[in-house]
N, C-alpha and C. Protein backbone atom coordinates (compact mmCIF):
# COMPACT_ATOMS: atom_id res chain seq x y z
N UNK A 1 107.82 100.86 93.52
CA UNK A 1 109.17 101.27 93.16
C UNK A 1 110.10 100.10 93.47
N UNK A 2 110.65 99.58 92.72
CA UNK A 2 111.48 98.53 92.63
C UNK A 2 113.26 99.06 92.66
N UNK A 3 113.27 98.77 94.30
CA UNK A 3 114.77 99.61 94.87
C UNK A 3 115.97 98.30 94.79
N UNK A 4 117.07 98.44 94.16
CA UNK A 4 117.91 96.98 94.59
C UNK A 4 118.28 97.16 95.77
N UNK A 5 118.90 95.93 96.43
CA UNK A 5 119.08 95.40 97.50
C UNK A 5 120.89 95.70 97.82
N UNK A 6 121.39 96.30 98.58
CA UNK A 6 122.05 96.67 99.03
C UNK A 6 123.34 95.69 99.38
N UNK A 7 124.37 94.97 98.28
CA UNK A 7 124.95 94.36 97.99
C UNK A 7 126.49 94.87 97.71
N UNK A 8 126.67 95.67 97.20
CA UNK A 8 127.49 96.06 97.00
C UNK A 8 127.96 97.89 96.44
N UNK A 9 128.97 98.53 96.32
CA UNK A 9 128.79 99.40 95.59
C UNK A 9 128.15 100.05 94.41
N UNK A 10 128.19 99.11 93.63
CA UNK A 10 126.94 99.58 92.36
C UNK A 10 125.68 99.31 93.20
N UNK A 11 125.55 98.81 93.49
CA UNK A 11 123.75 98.99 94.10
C UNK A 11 123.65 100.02 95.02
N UNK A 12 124.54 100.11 95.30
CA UNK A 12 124.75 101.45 96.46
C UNK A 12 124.26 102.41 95.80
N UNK A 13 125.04 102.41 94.67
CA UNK A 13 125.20 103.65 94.14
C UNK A 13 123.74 104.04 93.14
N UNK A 14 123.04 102.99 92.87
CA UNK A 14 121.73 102.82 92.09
C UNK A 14 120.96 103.00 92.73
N UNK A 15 120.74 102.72 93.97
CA UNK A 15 119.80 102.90 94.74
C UNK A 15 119.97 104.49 95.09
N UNK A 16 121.12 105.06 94.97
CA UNK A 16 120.85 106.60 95.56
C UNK A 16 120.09 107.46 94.42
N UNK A 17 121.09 106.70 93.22
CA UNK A 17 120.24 107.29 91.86
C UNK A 17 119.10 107.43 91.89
N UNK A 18 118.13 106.17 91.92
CA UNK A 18 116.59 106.06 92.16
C UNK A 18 116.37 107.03 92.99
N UNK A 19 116.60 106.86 94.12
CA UNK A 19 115.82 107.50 94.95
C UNK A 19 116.03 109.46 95.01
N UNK A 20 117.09 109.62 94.71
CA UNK A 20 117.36 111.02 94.34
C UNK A 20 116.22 111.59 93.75
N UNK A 21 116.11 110.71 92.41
CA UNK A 21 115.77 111.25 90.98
C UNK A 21 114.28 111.39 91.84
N UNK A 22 113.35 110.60 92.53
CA UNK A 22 112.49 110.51 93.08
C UNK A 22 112.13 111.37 93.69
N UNK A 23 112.78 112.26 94.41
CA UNK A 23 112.89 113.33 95.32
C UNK A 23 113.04 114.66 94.57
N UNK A 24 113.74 114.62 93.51
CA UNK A 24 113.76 115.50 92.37
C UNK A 24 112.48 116.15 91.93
N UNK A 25 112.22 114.47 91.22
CA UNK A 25 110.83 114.61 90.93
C UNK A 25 109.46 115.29 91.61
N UNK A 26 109.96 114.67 92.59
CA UNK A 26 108.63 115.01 93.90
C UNK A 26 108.83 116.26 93.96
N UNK A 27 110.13 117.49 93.99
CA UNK A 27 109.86 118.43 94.31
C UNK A 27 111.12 118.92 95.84
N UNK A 28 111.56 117.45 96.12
CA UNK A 28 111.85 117.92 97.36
C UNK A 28 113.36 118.55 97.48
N UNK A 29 113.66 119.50 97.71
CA UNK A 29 115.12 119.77 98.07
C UNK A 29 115.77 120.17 99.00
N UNK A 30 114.90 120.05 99.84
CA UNK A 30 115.70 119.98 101.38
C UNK A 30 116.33 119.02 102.16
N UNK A 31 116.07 117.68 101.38
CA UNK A 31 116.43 116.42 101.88
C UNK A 31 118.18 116.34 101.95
N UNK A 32 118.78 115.62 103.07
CA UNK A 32 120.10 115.63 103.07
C UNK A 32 120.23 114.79 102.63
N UNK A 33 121.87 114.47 101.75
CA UNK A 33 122.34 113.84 101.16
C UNK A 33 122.87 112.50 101.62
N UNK A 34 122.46 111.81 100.77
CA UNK A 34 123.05 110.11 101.23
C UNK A 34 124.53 110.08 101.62
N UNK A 35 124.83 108.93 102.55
CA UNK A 35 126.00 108.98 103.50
C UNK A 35 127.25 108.49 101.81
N UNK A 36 128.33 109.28 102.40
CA UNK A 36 129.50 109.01 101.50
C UNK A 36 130.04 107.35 101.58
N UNK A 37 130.53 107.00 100.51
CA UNK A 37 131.43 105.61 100.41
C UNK A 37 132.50 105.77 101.31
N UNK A 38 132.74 104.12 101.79
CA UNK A 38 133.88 104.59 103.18
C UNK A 38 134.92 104.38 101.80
N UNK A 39 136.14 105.10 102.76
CA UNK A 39 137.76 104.98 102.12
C UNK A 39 138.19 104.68 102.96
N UNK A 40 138.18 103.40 104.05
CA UNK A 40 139.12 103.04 105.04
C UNK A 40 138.93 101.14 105.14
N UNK A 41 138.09 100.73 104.02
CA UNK A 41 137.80 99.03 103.81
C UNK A 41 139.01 98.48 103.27
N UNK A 42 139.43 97.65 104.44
CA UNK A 42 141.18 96.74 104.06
C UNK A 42 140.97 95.57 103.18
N UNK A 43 139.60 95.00 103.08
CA UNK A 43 139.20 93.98 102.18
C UNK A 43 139.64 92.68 102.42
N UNK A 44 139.83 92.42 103.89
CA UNK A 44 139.77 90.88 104.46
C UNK A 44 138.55 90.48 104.61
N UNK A 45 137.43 91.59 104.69
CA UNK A 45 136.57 90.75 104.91
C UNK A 45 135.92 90.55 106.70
N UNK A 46 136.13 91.72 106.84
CA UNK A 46 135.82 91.69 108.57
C UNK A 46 134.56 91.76 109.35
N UNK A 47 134.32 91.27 110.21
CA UNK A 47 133.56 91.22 111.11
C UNK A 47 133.43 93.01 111.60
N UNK A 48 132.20 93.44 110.76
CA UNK A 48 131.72 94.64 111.34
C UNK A 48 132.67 95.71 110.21
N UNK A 49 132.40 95.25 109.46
CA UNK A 49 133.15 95.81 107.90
C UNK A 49 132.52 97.19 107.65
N UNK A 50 133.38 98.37 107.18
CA UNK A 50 132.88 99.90 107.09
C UNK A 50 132.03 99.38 106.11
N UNK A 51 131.46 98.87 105.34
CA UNK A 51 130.69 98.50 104.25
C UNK A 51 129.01 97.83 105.03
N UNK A 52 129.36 97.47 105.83
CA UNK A 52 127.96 96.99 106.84
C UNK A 52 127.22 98.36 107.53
N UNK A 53 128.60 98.68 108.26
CA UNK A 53 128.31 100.10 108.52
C UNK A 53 127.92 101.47 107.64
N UNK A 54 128.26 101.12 106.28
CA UNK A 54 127.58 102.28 105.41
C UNK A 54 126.18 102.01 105.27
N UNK A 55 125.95 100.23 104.55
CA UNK A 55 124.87 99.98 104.19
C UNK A 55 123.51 100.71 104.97
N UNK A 56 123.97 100.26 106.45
CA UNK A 56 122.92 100.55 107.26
C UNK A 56 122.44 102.11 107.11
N UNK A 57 123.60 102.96 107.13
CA UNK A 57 123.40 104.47 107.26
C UNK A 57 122.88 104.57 105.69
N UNK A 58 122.94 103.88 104.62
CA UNK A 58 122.09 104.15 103.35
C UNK A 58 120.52 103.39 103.47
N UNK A 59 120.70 102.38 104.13
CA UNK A 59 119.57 102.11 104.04
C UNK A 59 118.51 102.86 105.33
N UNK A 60 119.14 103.22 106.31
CA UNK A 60 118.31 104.82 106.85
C UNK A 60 117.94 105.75 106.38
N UNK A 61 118.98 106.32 105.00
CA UNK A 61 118.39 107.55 104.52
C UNK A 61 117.22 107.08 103.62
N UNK A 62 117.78 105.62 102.96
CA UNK A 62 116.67 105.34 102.25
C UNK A 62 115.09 105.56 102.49
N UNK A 63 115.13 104.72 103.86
CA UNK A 63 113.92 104.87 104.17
C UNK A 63 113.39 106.44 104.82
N UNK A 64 113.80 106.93 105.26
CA UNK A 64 113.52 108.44 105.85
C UNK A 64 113.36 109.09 104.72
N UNK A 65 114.18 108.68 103.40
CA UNK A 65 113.56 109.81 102.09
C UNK A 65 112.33 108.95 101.82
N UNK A 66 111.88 107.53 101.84
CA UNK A 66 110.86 106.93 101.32
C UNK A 66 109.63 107.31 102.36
N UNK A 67 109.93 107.50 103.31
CA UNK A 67 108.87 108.33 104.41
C UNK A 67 108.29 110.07 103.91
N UNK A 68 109.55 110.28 103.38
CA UNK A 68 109.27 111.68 103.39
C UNK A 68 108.49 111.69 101.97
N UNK A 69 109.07 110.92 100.73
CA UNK A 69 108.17 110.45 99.34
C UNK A 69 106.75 110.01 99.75
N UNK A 70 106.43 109.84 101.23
CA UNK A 70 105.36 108.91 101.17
C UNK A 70 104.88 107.09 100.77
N UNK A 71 106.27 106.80 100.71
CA UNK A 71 106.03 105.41 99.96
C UNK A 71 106.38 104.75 100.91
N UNK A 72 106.40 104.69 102.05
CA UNK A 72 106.37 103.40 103.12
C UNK A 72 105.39 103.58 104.14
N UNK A 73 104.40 102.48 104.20
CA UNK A 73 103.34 102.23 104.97
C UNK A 73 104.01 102.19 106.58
N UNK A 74 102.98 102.19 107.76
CA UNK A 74 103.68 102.27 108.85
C UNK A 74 104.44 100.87 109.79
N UNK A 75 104.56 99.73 108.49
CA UNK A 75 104.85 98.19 108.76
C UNK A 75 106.10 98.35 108.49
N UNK A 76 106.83 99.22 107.84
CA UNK A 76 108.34 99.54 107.40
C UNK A 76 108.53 98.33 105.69
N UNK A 77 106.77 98.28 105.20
CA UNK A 77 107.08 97.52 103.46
C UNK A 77 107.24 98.91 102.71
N UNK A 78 107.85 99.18 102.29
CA UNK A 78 108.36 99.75 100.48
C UNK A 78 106.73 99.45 99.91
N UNK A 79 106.51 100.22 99.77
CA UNK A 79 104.93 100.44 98.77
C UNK A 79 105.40 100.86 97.37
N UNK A 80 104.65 99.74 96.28
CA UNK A 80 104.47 100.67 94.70
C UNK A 80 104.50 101.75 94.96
N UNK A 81 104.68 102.64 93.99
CA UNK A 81 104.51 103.88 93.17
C UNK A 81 104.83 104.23 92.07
């Protein structure tokens, strides 16, 4: 599964797509929902930016839904599927 890399809002937002639809697929619907977009980024550009701080909390759910899909080995690589 070829996930983008966590760059900006559209990838944000693609990557939840994917992985949703994935979970869909699979069946699963108990899974909680990916963390919301911040509304508090002043856009200087800061050291410890709500945007670092989302990434991380998306790229947690990411992987905890890719655990729960089964698609990550116990090395923390993203496995095909």
């Amino acid at each position: 599964m070829n996930l983008p890399v966590l760059t900006n809002a559209h990838s944000a937002d693609r990557l939840i797509e994917i992985v949703s639809a994935r979970l869909a697929l699979a069946g699963v619907v108990d899974f909680r929902s990916p963390p919301a977009h911040p509304t508090g980024c002043c856009g200087r550009g800061c050291n410890g930016c709500v945007w670092e701080g989302y990434f991380s909390a998306l790229a947690y759910w990411r992987d905890e839904a890719l655990l729960r899909l089964g698609g990550i080995d116990p090395g923390g690589e993203v496995m095909a599927n």
